[in-house]
N, C-alpha and C. Protein backbone atom coordinates (compact mmCIF):
# COMPACT_ATOMS: atom_id res chain seq x y z
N UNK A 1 4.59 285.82 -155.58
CA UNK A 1 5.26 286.89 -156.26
C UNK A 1 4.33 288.08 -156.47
N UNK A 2 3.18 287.97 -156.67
CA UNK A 2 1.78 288.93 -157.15
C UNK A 2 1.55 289.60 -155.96
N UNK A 3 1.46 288.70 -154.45
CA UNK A 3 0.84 288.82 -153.55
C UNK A 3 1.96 290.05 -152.89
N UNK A 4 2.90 290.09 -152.76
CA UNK A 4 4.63 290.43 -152.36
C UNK A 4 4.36 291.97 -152.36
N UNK A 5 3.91 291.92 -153.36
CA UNK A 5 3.97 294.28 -153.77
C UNK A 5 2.38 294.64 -152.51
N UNK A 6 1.37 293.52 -153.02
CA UNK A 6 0.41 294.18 -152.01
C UNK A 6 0.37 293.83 -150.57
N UNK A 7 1.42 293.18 -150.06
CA UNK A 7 1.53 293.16 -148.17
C UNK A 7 2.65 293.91 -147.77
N UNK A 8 3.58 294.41 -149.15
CA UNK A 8 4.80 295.58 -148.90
C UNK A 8 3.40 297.01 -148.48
N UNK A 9 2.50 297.39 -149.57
CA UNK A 9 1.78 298.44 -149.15
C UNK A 9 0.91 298.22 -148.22
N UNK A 10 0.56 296.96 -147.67
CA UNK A 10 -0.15 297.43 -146.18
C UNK A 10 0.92 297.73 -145.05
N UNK A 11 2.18 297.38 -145.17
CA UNK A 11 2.76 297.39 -144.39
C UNK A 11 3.35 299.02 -144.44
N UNK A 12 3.39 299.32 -145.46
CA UNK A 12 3.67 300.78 -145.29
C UNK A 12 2.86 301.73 -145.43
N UNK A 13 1.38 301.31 -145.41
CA UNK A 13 0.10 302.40 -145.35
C UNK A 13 0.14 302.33 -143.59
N UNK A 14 0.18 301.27 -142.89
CA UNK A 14 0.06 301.10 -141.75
C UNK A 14 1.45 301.40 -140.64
N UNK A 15 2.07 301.32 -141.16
CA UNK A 15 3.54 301.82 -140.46
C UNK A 15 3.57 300.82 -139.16
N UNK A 16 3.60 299.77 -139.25
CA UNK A 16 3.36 298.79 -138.45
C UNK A 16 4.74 298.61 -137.46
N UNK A 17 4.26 298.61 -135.51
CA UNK A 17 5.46 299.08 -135.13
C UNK A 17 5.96 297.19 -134.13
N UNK A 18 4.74 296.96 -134.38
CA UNK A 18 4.94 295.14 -133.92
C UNK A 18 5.76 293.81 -135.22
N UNK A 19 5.12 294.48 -136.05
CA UNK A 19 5.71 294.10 -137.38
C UNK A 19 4.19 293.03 -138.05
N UNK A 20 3.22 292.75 -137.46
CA UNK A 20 2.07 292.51 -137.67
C UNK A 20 1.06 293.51 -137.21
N UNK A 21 -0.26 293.20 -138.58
CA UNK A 21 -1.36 294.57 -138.78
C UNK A 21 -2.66 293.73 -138.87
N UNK A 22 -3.62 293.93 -137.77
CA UNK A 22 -4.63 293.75 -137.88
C UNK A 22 -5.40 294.65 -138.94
N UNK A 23 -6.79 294.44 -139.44
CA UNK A 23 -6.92 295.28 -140.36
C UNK A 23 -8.61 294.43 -140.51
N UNK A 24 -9.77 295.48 -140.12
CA UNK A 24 -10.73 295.80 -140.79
C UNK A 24 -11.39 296.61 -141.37
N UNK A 25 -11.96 295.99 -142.46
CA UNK A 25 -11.97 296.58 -143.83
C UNK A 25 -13.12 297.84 -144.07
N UNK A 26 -13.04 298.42 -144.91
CA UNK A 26 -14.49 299.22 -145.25
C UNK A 26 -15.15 298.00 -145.55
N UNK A 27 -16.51 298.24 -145.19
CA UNK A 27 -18.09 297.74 -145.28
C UNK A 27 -18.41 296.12 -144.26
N UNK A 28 -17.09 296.20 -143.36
CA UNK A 28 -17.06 295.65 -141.95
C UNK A 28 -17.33 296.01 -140.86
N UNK A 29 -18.44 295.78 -140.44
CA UNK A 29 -18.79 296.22 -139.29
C UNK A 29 -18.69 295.06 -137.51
N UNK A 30 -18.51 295.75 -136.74
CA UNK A 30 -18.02 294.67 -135.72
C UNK A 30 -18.84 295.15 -134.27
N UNK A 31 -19.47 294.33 -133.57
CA UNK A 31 -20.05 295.06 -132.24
C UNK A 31 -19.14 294.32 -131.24
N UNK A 32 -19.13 294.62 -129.88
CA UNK A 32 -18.32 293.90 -128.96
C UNK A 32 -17.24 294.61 -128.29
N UNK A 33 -16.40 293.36 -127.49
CA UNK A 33 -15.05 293.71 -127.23
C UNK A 33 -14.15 292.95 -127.93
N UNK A 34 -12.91 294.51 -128.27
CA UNK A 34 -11.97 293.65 -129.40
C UNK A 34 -10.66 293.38 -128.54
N UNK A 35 -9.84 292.89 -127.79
CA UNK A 35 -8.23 292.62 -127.35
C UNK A 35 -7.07 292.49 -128.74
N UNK A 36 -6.34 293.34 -128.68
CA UNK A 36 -4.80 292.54 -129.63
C UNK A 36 -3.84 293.26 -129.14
N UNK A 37 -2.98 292.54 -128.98
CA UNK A 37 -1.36 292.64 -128.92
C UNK A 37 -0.46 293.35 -129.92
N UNK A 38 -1.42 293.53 -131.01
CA UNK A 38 -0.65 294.09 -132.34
C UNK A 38 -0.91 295.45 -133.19
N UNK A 39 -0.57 296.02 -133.80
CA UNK A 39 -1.14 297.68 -134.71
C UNK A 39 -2.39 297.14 -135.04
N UNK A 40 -3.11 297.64 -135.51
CA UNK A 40 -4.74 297.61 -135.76
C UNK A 40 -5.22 298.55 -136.59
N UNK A 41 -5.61 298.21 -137.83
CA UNK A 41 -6.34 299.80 -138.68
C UNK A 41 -7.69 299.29 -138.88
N UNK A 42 -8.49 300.38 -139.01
CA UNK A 42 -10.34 300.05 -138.94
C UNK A 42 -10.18 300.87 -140.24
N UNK A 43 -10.75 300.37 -140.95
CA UNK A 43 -11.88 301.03 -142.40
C UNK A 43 -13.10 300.53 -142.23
N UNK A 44 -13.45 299.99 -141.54
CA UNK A 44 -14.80 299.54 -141.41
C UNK A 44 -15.42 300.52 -139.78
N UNK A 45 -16.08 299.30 -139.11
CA UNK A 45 -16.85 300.22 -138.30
C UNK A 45 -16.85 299.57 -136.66
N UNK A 46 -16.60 299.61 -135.59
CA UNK A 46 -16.39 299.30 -134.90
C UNK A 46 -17.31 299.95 -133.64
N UNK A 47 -18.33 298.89 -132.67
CA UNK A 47 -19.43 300.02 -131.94
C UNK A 47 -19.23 299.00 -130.87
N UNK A 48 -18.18 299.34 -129.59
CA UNK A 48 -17.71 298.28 -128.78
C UNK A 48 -16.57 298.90 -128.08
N UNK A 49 -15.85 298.30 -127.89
CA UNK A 49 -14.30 298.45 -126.35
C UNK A 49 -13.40 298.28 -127.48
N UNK A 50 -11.99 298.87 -127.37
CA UNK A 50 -10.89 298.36 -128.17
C UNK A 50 -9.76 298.27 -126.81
N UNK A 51 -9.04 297.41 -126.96
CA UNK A 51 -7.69 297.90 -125.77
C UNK A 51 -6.74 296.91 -127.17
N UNK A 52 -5.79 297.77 -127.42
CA UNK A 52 -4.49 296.82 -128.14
C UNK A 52 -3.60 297.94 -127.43
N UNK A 53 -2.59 297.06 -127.08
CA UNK A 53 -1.32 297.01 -126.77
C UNK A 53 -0.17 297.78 -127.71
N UNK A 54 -0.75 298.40 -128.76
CA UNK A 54 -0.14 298.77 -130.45
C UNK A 54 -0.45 299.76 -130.45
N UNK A 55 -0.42 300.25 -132.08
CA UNK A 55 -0.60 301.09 -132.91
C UNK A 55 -2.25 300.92 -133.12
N UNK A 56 -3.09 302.27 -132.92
CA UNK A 56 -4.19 302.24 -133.90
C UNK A 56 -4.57 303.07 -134.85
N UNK A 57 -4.51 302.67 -135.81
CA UNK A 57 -4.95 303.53 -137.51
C UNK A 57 -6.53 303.64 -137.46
N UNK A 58 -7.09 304.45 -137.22
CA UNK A 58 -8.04 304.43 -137.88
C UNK A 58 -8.37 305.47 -139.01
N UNK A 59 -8.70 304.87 -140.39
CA UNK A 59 -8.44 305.30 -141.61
C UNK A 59 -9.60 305.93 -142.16
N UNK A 60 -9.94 306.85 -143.57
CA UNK A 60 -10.39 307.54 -143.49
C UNK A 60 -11.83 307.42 -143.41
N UNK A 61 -12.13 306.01 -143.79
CA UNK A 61 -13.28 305.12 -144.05
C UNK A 61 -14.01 304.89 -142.48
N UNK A 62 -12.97 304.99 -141.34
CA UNK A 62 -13.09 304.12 -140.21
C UNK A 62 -14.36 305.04 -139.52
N UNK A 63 -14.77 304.04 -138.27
CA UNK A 63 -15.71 304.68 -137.41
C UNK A 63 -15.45 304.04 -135.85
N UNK A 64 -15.01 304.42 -135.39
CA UNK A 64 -15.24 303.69 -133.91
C UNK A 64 -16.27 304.64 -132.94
N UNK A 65 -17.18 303.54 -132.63
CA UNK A 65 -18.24 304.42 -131.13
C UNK A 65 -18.14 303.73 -129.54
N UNK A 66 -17.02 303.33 -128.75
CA UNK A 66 -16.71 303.00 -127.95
C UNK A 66 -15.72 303.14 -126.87
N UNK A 67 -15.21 303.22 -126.22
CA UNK A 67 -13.87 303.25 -125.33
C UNK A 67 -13.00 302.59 -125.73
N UNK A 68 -12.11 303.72 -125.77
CA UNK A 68 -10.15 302.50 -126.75
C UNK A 68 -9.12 303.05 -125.43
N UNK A 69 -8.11 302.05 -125.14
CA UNK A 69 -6.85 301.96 -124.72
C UNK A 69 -5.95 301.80 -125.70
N UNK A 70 -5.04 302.08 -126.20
CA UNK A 70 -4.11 302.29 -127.17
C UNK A 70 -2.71 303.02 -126.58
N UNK A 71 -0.88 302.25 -127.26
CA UNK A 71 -0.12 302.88 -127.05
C UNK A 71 -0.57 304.14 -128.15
N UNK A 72 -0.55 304.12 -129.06
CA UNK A 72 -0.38 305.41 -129.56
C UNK A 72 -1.58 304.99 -130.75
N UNK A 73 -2.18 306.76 -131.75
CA UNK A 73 -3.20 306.00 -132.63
C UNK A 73 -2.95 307.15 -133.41
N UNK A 74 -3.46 307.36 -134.75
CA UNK A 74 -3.86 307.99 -135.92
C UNK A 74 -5.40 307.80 -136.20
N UNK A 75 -6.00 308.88 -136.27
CA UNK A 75 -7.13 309.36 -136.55
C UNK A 75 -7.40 309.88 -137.62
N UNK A 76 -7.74 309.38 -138.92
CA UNK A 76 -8.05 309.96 -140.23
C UNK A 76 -9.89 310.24 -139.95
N UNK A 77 -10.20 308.94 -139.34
CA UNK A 77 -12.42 308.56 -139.76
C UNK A 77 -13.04 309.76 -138.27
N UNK A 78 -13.67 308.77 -138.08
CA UNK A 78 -14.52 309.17 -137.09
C UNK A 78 -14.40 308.40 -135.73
N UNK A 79 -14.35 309.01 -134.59
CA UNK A 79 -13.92 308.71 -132.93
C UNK A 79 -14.90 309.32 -132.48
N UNK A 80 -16.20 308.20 -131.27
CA UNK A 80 -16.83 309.18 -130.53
C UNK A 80 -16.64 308.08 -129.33
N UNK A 81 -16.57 308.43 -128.53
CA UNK A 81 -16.24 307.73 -127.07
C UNK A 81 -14.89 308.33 -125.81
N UNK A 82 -14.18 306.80 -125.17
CA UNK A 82 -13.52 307.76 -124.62
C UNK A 82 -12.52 307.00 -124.71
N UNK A 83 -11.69 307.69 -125.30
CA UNK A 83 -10.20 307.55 -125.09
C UNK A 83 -8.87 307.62 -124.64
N UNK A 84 -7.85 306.10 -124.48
CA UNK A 84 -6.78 306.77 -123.23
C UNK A 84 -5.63 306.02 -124.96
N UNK A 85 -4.50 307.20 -124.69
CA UNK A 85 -3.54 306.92 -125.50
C UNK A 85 -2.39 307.11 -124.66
N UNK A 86 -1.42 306.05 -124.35
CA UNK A 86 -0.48 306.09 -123.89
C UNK A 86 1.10 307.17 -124.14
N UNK A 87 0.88 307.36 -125.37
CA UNK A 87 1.96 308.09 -125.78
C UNK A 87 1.27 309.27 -127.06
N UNK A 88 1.29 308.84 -128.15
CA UNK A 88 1.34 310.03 -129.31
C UNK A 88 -0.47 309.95 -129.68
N UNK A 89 -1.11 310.87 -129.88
CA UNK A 89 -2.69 310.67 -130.57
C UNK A 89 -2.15 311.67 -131.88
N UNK A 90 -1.68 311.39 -133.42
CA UNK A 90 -2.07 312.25 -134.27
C UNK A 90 -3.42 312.16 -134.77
N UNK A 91 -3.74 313.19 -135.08
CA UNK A 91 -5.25 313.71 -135.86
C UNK A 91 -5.06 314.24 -137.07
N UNK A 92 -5.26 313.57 -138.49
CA UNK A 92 -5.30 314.07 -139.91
C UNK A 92 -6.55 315.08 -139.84
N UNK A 93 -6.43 315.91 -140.90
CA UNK A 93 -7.18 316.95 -141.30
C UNK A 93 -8.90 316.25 -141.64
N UNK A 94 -8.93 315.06 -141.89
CA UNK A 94 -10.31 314.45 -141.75
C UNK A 94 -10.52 313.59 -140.93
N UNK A 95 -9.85 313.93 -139.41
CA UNK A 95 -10.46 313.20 -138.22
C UNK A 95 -11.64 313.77 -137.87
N UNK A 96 -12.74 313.63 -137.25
CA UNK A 96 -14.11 313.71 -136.43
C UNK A 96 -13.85 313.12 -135.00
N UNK A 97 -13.01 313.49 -133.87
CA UNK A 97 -13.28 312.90 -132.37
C UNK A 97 -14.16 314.11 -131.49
N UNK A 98 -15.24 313.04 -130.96
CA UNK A 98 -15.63 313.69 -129.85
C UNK A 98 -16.04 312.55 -128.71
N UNK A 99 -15.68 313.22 -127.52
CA UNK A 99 -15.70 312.73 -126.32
C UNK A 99 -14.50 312.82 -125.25
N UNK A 100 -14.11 312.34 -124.59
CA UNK A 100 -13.14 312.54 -123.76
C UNK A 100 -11.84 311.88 -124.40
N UNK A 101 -10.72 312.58 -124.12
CA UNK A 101 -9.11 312.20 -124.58
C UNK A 101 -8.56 311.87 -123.59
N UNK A 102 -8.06 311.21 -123.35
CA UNK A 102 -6.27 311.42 -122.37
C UNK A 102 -5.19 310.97 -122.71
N UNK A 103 -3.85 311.60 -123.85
CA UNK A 103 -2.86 311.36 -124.00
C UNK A 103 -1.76 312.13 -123.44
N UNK A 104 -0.58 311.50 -123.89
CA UNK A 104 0.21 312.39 -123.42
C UNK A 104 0.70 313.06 -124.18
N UNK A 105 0.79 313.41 -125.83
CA UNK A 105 0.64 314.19 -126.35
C UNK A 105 -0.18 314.51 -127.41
N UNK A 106 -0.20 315.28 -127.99
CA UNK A 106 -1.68 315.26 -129.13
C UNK A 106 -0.49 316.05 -130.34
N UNK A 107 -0.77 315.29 -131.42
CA UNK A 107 -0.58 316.22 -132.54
C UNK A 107 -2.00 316.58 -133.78
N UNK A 108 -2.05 317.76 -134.06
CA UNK A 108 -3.31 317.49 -134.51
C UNK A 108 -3.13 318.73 -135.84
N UNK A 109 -3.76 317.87 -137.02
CA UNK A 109 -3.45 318.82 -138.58
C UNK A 109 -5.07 319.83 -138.54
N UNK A 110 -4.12 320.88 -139.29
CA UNK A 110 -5.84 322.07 -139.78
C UNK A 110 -6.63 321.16 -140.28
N UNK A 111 -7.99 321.18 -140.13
CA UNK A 111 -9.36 320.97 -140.64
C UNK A 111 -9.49 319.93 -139.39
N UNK A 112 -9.23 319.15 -138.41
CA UNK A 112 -9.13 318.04 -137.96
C UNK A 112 -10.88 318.56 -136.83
N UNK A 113 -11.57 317.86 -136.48
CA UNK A 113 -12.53 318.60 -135.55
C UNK A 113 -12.12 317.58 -134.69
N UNK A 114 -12.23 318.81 -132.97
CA UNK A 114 -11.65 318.12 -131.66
C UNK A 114 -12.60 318.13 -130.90
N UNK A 115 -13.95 317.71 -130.39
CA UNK A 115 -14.60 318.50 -129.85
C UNK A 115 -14.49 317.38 -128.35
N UNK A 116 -13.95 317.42 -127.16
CA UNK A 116 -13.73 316.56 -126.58
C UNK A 116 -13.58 316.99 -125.15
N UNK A 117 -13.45 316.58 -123.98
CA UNK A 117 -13.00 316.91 -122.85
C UNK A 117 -11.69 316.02 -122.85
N UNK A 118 -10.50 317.20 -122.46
CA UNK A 118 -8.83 316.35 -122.87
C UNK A 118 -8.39 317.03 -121.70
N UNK A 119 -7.07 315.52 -121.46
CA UNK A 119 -6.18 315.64 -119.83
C UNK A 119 -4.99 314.91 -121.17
N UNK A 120 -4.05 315.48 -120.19
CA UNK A 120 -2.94 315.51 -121.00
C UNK A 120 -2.34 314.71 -119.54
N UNK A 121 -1.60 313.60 -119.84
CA UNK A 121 -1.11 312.71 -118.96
C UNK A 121 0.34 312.78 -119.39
N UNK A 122 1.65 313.35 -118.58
CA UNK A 122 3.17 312.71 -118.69
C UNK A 122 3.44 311.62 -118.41
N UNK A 123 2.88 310.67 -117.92
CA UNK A 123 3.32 309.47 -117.80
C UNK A 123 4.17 309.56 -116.13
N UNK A 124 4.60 308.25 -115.37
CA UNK A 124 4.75 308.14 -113.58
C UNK A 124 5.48 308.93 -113.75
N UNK A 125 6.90 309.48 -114.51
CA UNK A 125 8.38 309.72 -114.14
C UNK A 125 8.32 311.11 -113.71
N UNK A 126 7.05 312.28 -114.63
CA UNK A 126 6.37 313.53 -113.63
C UNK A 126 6.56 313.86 -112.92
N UNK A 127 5.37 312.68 -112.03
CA UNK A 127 5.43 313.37 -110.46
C UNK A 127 6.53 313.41 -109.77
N UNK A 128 7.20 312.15 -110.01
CA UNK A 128 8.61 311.95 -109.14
C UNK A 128 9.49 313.23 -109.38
N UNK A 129 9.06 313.64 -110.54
CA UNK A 129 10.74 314.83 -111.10
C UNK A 129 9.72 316.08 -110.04
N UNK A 130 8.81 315.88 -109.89
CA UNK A 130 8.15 317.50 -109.41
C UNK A 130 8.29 317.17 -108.06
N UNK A 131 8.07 316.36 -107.30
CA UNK A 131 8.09 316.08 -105.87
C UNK A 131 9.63 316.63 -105.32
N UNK A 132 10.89 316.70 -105.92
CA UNK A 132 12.21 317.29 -105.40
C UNK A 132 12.15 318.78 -106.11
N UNK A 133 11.40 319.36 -106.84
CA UNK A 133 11.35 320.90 -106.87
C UNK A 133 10.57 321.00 -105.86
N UNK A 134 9.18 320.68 -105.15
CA UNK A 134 8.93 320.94 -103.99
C UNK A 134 9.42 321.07 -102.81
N UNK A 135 10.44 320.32 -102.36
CA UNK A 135 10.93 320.62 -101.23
C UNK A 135 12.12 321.58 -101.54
N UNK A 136 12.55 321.68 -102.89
CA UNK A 136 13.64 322.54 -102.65
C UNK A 136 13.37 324.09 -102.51
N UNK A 137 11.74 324.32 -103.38
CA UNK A 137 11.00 325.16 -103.03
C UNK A 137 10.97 325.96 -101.73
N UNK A 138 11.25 324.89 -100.69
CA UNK A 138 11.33 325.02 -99.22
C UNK A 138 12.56 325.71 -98.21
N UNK A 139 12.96 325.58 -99.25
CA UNK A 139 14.91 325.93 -98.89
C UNK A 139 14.91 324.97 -97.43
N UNK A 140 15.10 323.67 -97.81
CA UNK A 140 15.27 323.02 -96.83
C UNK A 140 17.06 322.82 -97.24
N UNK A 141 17.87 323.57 -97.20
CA UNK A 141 19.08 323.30 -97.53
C UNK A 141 20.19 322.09 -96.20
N UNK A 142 19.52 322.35 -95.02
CA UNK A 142 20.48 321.34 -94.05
C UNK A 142 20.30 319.51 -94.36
N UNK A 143 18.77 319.38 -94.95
CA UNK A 143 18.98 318.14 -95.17
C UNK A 143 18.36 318.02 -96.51
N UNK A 144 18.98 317.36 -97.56
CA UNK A 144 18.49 317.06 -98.84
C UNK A 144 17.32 315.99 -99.09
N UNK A 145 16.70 316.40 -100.13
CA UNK A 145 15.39 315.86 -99.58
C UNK A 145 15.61 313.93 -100.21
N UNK A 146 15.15 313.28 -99.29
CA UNK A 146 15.83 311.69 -99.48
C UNK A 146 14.29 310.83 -99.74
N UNK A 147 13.18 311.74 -99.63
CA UNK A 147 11.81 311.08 -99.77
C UNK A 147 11.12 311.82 -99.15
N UNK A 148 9.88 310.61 -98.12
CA UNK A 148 8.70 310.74 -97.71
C UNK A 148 9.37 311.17 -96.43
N UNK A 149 10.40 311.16 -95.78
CA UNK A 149 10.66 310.96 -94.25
C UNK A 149 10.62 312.67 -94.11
N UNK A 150 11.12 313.20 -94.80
CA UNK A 150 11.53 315.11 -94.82
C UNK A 150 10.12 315.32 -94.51
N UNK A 151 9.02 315.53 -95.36
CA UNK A 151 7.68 315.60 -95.16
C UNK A 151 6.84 315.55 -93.99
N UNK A 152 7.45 314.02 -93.70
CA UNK A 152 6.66 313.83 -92.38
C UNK A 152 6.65 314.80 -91.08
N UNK A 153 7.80 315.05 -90.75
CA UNK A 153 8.81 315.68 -90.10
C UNK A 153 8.24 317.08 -89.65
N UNK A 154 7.58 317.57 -91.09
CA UNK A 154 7.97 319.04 -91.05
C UNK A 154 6.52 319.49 -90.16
């Protein structure tokens, strides 16, 4: 009954999108490689590889110095390495990232420092949508473009 109110507020400090939250703490520190399947928040300190499959929080306490794979993450602490985010990277007003980015989109609040080399990735469905403005580019109007075979051709 006691326990009930404080795993309602991790669950909604963390906005957990698996419905389970990994979670290390301030004055935890971790070296290595970490794997999970699930959201993940660091208050502690992390100097190693991350790849989860999730959500990553890192909170205002947090520190990561390594290469992360992540669907999507929140940045309150500190980020120096290189990072790939599959979908959303927000940045709070007391994030610190530097090093390389690649998401596909970035949201990022005043005060936040970015200092990074960033590629902005759409994800496969892109190229495919840009490859038929190219040929139409072409005014190939007698035959519609059906693929790779038009190309070859020309």
């Amino acid at each position: 009954m006691f326990g009930s109110s404080k795993e309602e507020d991790v669950r909604r400090s963390a906005i957990p999108s698996s419905g389970v939250v990994n979670s290390l703490v301030k004055g935890t520190a971790v070296g290595g490689k970490i794997k999970c399947d699930s959201d993940i928040r660091i208050d502690g300190v992390i100097n190693g590889d991350l790849v989860c499959t999730a959500k990553l929080i890192i909170g205002p306490t947090g520190v990561i110095e390594g290469n992360v794979t992540c669907q999507s993450a929140v940045i309150e602490g500190r980020y120096k390495g290189k990072i790939k985010v599959a979908e959303l990277l927000s940045l709070r007003e007391t994030a610190v990232v530097e090093g390389e980015v690649t998401a596909q989109k970035i949201q990022m609040q005043a005060g936040a420092v970015f200092n990074v080399v960033c590629h902005m990735e759409t994800g496969l469905a892109a190229p495919a949508s840009k490859q038929p403005e190219k040929k139409s580019e072409k005014n190939d109007a007698k035959e519609p473009a059906t693929g790779g075979t038009t190309e070859s051709n020309a």
